[in-house]
N, C-alpha and C. Protein backbone atom coordinates (compact mmCIF):
# COMPACT_ATOMS: atom_id res chain seq x y z
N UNK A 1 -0.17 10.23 -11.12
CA UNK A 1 0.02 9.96 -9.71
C UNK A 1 0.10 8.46 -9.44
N UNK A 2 -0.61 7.84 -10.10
CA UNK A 2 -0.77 6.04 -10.05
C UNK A 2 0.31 5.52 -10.55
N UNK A 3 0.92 4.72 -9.79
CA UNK A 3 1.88 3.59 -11.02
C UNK A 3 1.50 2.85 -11.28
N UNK A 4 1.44 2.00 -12.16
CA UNK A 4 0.94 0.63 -12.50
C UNK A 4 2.04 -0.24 -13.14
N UNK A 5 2.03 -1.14 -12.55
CA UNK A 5 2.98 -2.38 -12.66
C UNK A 5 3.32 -2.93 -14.17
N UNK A 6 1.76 -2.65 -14.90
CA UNK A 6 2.16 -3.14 -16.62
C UNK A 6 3.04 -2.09 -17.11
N UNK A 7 3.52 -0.77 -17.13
CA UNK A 7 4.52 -0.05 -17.10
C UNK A 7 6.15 -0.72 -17.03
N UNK A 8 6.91 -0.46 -18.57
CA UNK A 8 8.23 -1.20 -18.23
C UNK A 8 8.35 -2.36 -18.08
N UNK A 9 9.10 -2.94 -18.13
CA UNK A 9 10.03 -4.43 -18.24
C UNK A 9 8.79 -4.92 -17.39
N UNK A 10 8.61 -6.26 -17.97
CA UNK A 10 8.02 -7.00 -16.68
C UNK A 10 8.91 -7.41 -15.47
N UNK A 11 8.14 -7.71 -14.48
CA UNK A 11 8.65 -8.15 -13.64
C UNK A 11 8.20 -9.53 -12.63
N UNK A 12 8.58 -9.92 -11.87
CA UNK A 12 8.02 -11.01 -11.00
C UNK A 12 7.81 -10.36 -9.43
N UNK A 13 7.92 -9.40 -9.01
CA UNK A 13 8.14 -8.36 -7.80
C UNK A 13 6.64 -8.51 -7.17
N UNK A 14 6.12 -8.42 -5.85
CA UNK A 14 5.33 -7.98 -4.98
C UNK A 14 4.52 -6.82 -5.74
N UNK A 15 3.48 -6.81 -5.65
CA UNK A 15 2.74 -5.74 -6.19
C UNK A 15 1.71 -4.98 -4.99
N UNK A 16 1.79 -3.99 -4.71
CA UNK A 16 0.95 -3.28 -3.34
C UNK A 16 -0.03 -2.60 -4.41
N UNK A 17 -1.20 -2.49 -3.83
CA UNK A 17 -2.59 -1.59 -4.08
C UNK A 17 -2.95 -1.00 -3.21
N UNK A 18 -2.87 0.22 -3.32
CA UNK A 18 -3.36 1.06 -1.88
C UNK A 18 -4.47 2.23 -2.75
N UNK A 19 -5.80 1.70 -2.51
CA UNK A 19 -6.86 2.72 -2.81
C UNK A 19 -7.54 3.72 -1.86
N UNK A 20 -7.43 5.05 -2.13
CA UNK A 20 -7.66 6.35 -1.34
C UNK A 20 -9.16 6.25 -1.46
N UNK A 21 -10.17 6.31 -0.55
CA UNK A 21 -11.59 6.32 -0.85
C UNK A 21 -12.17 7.47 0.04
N UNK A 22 -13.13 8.18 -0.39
CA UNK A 22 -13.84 8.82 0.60
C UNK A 22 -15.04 8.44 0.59
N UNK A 23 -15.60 8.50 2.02
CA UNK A 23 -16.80 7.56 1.91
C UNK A 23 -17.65 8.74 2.49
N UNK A 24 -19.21 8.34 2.27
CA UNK A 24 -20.28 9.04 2.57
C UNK A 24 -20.64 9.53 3.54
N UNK A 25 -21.06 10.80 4.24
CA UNK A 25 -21.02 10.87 5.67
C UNK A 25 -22.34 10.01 6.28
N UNK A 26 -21.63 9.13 7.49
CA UNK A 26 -22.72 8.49 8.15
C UNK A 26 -22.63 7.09 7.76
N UNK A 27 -22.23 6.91 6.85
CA UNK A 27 -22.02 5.32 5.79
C UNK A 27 -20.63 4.43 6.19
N UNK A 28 -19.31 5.26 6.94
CA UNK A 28 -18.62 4.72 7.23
C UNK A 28 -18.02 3.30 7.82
N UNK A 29 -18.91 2.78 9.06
CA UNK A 29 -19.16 1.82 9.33
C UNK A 29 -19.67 0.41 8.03
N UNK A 30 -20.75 0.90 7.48
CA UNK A 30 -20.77 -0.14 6.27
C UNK A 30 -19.87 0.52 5.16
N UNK A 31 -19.36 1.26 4.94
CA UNK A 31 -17.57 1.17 4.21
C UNK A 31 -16.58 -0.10 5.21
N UNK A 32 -16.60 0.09 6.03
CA UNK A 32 -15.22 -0.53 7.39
C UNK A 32 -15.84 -2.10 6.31
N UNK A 33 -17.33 -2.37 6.47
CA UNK A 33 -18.32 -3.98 6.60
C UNK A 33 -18.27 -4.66 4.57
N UNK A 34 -17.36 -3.40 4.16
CA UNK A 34 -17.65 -3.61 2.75
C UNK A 34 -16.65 -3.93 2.44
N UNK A 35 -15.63 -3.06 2.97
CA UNK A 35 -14.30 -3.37 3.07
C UNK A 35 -13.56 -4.50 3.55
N UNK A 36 -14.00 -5.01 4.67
CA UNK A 36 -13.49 -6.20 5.48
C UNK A 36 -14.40 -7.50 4.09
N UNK A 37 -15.25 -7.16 3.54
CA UNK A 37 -15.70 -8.39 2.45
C UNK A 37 -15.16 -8.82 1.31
N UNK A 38 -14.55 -7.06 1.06
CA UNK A 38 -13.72 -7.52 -0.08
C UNK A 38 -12.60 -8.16 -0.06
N UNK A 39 -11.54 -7.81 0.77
CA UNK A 39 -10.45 -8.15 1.51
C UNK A 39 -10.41 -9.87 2.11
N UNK A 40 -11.95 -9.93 2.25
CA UNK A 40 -11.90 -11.45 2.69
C UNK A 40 -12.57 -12.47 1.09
N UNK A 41 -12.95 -11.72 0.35
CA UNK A 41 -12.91 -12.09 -1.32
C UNK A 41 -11.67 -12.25 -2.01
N UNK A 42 -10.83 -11.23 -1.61
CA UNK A 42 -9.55 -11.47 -2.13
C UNK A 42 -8.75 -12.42 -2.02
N UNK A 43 -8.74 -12.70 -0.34
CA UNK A 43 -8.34 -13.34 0.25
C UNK A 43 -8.12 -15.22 -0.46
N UNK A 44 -9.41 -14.98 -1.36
CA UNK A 44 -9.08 -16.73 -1.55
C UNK A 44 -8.81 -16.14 -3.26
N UNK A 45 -8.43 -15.25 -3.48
CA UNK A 45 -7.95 -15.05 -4.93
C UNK A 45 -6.40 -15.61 -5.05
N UNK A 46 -6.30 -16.49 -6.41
CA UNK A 46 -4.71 -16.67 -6.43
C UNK A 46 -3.62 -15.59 -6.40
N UNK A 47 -2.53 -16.21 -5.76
CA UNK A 47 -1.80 -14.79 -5.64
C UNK A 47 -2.22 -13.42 -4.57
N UNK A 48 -3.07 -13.75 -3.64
CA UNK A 48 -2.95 -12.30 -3.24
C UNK A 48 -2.36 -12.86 -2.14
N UNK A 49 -1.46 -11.65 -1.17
CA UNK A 49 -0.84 -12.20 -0.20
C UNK A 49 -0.95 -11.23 1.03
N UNK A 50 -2.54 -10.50 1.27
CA UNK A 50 -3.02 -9.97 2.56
C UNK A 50 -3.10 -8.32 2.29
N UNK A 51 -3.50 -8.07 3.42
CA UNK A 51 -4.28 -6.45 2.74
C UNK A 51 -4.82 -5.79 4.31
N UNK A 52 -5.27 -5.16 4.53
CA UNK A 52 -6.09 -3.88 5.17
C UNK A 52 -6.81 -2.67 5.38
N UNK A 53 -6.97 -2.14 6.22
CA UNK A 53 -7.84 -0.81 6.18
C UNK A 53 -7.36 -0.14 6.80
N UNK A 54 -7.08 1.34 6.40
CA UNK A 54 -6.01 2.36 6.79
C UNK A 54 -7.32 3.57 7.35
N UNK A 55 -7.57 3.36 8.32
CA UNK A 55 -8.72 4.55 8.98
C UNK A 55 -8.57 5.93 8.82
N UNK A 56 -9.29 6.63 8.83
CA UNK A 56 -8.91 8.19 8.76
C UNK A 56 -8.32 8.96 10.22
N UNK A 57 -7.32 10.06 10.42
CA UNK A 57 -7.86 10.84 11.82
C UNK A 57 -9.43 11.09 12.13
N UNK A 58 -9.32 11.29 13.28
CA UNK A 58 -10.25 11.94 13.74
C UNK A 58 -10.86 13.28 12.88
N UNK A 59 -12.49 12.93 12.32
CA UNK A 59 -13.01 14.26 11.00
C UNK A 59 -12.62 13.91 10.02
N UNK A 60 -11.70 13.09 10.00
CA UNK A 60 -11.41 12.91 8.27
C UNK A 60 -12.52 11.70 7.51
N UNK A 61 -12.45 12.10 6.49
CA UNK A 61 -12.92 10.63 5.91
C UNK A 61 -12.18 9.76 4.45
N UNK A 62 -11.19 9.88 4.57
CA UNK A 62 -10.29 9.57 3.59
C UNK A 62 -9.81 8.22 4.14
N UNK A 63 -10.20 7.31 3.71
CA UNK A 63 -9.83 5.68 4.02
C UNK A 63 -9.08 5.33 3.11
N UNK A 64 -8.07 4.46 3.38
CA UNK A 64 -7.04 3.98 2.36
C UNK A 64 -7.43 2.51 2.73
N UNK A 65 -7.27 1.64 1.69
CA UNK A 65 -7.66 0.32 1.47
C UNK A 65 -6.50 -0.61 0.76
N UNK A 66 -5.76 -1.53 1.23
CA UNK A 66 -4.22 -1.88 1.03
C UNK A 66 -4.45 -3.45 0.69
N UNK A 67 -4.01 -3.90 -0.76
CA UNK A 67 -3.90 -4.98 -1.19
C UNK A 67 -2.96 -5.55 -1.98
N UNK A 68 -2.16 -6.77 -1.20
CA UNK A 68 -1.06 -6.88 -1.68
C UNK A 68 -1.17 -8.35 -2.70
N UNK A 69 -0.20 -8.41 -3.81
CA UNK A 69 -0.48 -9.52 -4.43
C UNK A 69 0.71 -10.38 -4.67
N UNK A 70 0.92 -11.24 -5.41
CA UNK A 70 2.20 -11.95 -5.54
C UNK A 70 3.31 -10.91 -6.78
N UNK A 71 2.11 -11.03 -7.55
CA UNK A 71 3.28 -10.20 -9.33
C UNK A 71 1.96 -9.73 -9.77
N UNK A 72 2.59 -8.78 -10.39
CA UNK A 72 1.13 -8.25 -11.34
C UNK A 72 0.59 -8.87 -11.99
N UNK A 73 0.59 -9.91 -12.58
CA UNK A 73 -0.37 -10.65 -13.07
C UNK A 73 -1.33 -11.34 -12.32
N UNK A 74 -1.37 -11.66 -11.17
CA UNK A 74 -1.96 -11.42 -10.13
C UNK A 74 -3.19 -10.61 -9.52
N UNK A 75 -2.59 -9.25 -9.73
CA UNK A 75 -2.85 -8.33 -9.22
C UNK A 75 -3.86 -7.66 -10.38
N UNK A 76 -3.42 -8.16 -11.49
CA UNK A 76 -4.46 -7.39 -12.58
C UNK A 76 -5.46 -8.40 -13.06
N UNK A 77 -5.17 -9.37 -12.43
CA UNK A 77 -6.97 -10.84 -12.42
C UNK A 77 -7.35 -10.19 -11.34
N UNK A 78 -6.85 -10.05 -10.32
CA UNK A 78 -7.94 -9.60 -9.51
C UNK A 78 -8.94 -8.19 -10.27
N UNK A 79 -8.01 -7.57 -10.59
CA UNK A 79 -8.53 -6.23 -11.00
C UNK A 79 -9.66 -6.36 -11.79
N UNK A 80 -9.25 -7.45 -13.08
CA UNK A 80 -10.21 -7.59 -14.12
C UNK A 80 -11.13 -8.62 -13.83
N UNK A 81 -11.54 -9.09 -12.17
CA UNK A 81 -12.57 -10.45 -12.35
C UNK A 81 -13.78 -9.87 -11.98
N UNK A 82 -14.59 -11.07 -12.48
CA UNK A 82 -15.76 -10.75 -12.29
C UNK A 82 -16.56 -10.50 -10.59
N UNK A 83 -16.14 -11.30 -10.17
CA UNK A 83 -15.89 -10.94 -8.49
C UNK A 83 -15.93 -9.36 -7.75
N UNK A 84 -14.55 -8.97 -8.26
CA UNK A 84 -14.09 -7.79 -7.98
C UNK A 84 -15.40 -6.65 -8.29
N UNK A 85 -15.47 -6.86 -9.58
CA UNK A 85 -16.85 -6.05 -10.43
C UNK A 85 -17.73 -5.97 -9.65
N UNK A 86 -18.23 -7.65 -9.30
CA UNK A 86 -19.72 -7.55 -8.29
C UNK A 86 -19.44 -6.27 -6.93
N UNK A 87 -18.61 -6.90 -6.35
CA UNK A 87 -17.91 -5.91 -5.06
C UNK A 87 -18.04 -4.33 -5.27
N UNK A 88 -17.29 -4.01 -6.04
CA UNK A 88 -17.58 -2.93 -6.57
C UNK A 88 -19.07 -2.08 -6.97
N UNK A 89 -19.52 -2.84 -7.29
CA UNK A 89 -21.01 -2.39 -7.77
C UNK A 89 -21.84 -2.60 -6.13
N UNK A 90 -21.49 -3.50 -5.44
CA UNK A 90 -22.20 -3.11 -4.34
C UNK A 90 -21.70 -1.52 -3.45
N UNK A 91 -20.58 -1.35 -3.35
CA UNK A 91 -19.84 -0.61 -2.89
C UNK A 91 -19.77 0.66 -3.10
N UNK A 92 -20.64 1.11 -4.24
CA UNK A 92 -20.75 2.51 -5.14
C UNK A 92 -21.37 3.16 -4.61
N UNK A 93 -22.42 3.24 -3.96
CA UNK A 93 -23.17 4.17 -2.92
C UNK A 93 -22.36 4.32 -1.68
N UNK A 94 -21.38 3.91 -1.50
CA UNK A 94 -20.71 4.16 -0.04
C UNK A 94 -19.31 5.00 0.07
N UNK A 95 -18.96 5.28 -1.38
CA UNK A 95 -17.47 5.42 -1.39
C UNK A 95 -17.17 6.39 -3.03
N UNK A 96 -16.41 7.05 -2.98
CA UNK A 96 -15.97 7.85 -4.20
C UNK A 96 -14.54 7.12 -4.14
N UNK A 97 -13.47 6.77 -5.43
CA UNK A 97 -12.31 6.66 -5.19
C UNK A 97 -11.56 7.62 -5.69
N UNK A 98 -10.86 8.29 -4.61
CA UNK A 98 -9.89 9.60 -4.86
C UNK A 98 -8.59 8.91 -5.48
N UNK A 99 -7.92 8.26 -5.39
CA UNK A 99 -6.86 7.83 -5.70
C UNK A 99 -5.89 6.54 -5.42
N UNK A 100 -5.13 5.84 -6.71
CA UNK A 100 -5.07 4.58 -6.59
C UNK A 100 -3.67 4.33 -7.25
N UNK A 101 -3.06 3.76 -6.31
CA UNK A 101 -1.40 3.30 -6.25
C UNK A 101 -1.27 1.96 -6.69
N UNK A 102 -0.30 1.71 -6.93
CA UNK A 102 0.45 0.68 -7.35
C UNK A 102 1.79 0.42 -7.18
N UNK A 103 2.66 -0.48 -6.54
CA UNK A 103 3.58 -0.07 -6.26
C UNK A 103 4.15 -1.89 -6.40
N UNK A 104 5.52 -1.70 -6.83
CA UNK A 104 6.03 -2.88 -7.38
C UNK A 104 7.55 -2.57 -6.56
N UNK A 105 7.29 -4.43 -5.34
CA UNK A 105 8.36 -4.04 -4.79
C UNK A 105 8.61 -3.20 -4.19
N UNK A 106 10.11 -2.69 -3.89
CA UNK A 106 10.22 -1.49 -3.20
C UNK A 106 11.09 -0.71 -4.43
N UNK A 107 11.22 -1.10 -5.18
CA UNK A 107 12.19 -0.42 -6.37
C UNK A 107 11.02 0.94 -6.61
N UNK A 108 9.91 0.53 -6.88
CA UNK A 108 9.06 2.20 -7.56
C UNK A 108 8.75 3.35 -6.16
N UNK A 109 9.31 2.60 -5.23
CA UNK A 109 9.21 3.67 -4.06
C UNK A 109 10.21 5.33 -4.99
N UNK A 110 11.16 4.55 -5.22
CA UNK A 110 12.36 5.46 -5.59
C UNK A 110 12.03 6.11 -7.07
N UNK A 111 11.11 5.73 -8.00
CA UNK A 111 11.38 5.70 -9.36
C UNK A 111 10.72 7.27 -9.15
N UNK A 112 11.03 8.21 -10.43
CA UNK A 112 10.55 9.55 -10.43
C UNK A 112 9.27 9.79 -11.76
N UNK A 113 8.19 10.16 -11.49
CA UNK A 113 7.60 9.97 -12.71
C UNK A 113 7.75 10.42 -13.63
N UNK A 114 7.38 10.03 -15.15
CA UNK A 114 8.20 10.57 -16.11
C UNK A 114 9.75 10.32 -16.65
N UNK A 115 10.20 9.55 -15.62
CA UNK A 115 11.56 9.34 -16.27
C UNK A 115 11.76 7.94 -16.68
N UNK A 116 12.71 8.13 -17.91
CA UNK A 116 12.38 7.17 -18.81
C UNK A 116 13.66 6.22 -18.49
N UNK A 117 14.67 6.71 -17.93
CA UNK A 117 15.35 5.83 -17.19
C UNK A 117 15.63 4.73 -16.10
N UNK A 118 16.25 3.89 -15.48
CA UNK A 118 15.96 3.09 -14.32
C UNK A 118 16.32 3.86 -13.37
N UNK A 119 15.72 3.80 -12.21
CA UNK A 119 16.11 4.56 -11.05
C UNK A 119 17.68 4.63 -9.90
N UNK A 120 17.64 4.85 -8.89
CA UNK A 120 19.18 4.47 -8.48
C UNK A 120 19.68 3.18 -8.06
N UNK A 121 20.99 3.28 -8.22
CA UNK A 121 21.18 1.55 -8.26
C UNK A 121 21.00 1.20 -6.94
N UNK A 122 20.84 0.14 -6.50
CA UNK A 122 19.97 -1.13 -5.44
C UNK A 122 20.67 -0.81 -4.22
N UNK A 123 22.38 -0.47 -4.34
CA UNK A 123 22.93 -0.18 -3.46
C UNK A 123 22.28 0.84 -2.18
N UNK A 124 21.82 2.18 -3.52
CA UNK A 124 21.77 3.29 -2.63
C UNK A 124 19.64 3.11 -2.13
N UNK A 125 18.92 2.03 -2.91
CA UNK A 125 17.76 2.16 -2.18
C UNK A 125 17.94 1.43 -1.48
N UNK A 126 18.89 0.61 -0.87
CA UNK A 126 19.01 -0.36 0.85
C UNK A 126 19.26 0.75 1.26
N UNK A 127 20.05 1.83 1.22
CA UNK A 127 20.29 2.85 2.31
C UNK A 127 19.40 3.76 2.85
N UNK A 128 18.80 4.26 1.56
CA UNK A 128 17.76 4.94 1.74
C UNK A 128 16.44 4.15 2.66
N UNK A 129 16.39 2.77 2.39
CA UNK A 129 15.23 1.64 2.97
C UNK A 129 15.62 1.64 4.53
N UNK A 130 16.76 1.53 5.19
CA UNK A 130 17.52 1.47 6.03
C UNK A 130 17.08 2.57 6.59
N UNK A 131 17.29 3.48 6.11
CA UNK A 131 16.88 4.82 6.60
C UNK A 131 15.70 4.85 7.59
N UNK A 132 15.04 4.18 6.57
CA UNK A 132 13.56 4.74 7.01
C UNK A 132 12.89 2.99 7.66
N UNK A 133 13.87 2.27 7.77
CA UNK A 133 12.87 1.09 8.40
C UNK A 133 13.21 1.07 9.94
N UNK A 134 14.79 1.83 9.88
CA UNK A 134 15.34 1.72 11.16
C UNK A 134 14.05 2.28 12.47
N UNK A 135 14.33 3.46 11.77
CA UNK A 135 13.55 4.18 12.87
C UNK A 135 11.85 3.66 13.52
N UNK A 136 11.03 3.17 12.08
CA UNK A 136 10.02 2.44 12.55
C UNK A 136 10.48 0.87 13.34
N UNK A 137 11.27 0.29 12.65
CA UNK A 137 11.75 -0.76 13.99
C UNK A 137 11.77 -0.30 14.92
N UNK A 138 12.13 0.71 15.15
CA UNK A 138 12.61 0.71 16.89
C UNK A 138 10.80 1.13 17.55
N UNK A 139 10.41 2.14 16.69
CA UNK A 139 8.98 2.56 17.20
C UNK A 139 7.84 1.21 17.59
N UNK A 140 8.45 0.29 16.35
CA UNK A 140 7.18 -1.08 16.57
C UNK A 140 7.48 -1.70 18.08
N UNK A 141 8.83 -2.17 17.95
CA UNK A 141 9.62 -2.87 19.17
C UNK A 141 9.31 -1.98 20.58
N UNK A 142 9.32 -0.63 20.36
CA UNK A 142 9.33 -0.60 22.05
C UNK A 142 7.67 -0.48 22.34
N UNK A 143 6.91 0.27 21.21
CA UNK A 143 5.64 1.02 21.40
C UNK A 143 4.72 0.42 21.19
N UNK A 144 4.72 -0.07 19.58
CA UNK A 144 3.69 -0.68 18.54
C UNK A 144 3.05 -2.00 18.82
N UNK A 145 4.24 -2.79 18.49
CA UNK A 145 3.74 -4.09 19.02
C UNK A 145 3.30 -4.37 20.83
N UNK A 146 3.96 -3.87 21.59
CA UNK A 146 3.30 -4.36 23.12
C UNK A 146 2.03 -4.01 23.20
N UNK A 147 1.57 -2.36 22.61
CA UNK A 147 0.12 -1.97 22.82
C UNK A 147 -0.56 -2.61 22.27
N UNK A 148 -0.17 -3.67 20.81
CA UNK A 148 -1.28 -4.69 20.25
C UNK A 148 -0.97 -5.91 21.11
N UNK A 149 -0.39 -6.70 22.08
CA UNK A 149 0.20 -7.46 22.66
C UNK A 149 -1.58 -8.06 22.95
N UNK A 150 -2.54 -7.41 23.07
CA UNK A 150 -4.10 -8.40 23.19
C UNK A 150 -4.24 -9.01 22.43
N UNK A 151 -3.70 -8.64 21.10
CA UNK A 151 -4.10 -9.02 20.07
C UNK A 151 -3.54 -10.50 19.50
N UNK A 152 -4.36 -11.09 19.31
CA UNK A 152 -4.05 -12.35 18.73
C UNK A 152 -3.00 -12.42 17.12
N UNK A 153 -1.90 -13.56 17.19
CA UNK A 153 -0.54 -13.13 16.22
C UNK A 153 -0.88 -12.62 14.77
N UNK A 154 -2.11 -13.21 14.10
CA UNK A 154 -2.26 -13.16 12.74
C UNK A 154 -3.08 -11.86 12.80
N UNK A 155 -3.75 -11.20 13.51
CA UNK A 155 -4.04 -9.55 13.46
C UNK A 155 -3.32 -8.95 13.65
N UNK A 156 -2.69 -9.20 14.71
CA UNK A 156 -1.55 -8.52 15.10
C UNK A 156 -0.16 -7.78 14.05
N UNK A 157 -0.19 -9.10 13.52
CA UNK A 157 0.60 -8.99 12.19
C UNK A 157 0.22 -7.79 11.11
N UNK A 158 -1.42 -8.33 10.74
CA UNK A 158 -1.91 -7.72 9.54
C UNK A 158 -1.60 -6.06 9.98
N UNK A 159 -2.22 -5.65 11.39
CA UNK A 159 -1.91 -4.24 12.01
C UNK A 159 -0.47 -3.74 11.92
N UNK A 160 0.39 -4.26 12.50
CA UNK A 160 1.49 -4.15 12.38
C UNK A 160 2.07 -3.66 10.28
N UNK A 161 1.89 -4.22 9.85
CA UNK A 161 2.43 -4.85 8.61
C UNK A 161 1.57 -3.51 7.27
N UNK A 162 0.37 -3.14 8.06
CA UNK A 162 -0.22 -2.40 7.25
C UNK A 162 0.10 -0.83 7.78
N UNK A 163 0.40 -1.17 9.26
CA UNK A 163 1.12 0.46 9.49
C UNK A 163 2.64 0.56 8.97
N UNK A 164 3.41 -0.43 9.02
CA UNK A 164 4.65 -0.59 8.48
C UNK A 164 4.92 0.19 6.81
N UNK A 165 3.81 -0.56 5.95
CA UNK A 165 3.46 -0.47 4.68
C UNK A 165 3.03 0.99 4.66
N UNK A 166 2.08 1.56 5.40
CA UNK A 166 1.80 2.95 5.08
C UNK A 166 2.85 3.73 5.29
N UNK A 167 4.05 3.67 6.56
CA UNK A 167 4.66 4.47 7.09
C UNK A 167 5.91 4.63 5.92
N UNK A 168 6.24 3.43 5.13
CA UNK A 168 7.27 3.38 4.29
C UNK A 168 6.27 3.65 3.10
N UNK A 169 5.64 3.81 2.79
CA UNK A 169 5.18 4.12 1.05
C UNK A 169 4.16 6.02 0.98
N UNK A 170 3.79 6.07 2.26
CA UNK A 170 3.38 7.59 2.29
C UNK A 170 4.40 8.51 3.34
N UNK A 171 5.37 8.27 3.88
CA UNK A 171 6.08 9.33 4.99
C UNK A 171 7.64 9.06 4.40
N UNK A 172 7.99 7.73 5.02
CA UNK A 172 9.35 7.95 4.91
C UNK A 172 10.16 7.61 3.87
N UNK A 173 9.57 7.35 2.94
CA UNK A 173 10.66 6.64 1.80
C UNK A 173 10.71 7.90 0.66
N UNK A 174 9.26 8.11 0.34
CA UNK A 174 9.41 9.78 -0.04
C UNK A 174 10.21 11.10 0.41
N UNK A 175 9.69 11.30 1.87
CA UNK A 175 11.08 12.25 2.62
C UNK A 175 12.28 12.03 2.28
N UNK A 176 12.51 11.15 3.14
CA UNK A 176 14.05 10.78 3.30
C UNK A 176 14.75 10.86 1.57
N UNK A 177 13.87 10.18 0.44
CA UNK A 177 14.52 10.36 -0.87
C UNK A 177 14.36 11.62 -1.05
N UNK A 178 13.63 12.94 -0.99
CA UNK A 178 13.54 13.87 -1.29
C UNK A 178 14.29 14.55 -0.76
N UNK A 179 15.14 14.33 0.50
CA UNK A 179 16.16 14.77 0.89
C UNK A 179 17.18 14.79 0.48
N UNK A 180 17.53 13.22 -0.06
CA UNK A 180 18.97 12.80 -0.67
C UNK A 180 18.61 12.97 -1.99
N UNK A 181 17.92 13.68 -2.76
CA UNK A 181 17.10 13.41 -4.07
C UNK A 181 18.74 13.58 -5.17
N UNK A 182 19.58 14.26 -4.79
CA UNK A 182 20.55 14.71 -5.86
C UNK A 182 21.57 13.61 -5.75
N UNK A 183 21.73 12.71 -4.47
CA UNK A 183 22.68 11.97 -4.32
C UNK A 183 21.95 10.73 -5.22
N UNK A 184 20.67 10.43 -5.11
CA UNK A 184 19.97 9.31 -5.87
C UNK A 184 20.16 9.84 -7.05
N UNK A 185 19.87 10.72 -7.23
CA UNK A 185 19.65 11.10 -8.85
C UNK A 185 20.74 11.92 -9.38
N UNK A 186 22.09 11.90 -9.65
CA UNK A 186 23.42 13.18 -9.57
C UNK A 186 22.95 13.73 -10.91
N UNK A 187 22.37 12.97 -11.74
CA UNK A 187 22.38 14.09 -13.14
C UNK A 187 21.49 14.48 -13.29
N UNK A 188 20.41 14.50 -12.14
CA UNK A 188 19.22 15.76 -12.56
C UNK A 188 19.31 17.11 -11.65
C-alpha cells in the first residue's frame, strides 16, 4: 500500500508523507499538541517544505498527518534522525499508525503497484491532473478560500494547500485515473 521514494531510478522530485494514525479515545487533543510539535520540529529540518493535520469527520478517529520534503533524501534524514525517534517515543501512548504513504511528485499518483514498468507518458498525467485540479480550483476560489478569508496568509495557505493535497492524492487523481484506467494503461 506504501510507496516509498527509494523504489526505482532516483529522483530529485517533491516527496509527500501522509501518515494515517488512530489515536486513543479521549487523547485526541494531545495527538492535535503532539502533532503541531512535530511538524514544528520538522519545520527547521533541511529540506522539508511544510506539512499538516488532516482531522477526522465527526466519530471518526483516523487523523492523517502530511509532510512534505524537498527529494527523498531529505525525507529519509528526517525519517532516520534522532529527533524524529525522540518524537516518536513521546507520541506512542497517543496514537497507533494505520498507514503510511509516500508519494514522489505527482508522477506515483498514476504509477500501478507492482508494475515493473514506467507509468503513462507526462502528456496524459497533465490531463488527467487537469482533470482533477480544475474542479477543486473553482471550489477553493468561490468557497474555500473566502470562508478562511480570517485567516491570516501563511495559515491560510498551509489549510488551503493541505486540503488541496488530500483532495488530489485520496479522491480525485485515483477516480478520475480509475476511470480512464485503459486509456492510461492500453496494454493492460
Amino acid at each position: 500500500m506504501a510507496t516509498d521514494p527509494a523504489d526505482g531510478p532516483p529522483r530529485s522530485d517533491p516527496v509527500t508523507v501522509t501518515v494515517a494514525r488512530r489515536i486513543a479515545p479521549g487523547r485526541e487533543e494531545d495527538f492535535v499538541a503532539f502533532s503541531r510539535r512535530a511538524l514544528a520540529t520538522a519545520a527547521d529540518w533541511p529540506g522539508f517544505l511544510g506539512g499538516g493535520i488532516l482531522r477526522p469527520p465527526p466519530g471518526g478517529d483516523e487523523y492523517h498527518v502530511v509532510y512534505r520534503f524537498v527529494d527523498a533524501d531529505a525525507q529519509r534524514a528526517w525519517e532516520e534522525s534522532d529527533q524524529r525517534a525522540s518524537l516518536m517515543e513521546d507520541g506512542d501512548e497517543l496514537m497507533e499508525t494505520i498507514g503510511v504513504w509516500r508519494i514522489r511528485g505527482l508522477h506515483d499518483w498514476f504509477d500501478l503497484p507492482g508494475r515493473g514498468a514506467d507509468g503513462p507518458p507526462k502528456w496524459k498525467l497533465a490531463v488527467v491532473a487537469c482533470a482533477a485540479v480544475i474542479p477543486m480550483s473553482l471550489a477553493m476560489t468561490w468557497w474555500i478560500v473566502p470562508a478562511l478569508d480570517v485567516l491570516p496568509v501563511v495559515p491560510r495557505t498551509v489549510v488551503t494547500s493541505v486540503i488541496f493535497a488530500a483532495y488530489m492524492t485520496f479522491l480525485a487523481v485515483p477516480w478520475i485515473s480509475g476511470l480512464v484506467r485503459r486509456w492510461l494503461y492500453p496494454r493492460d
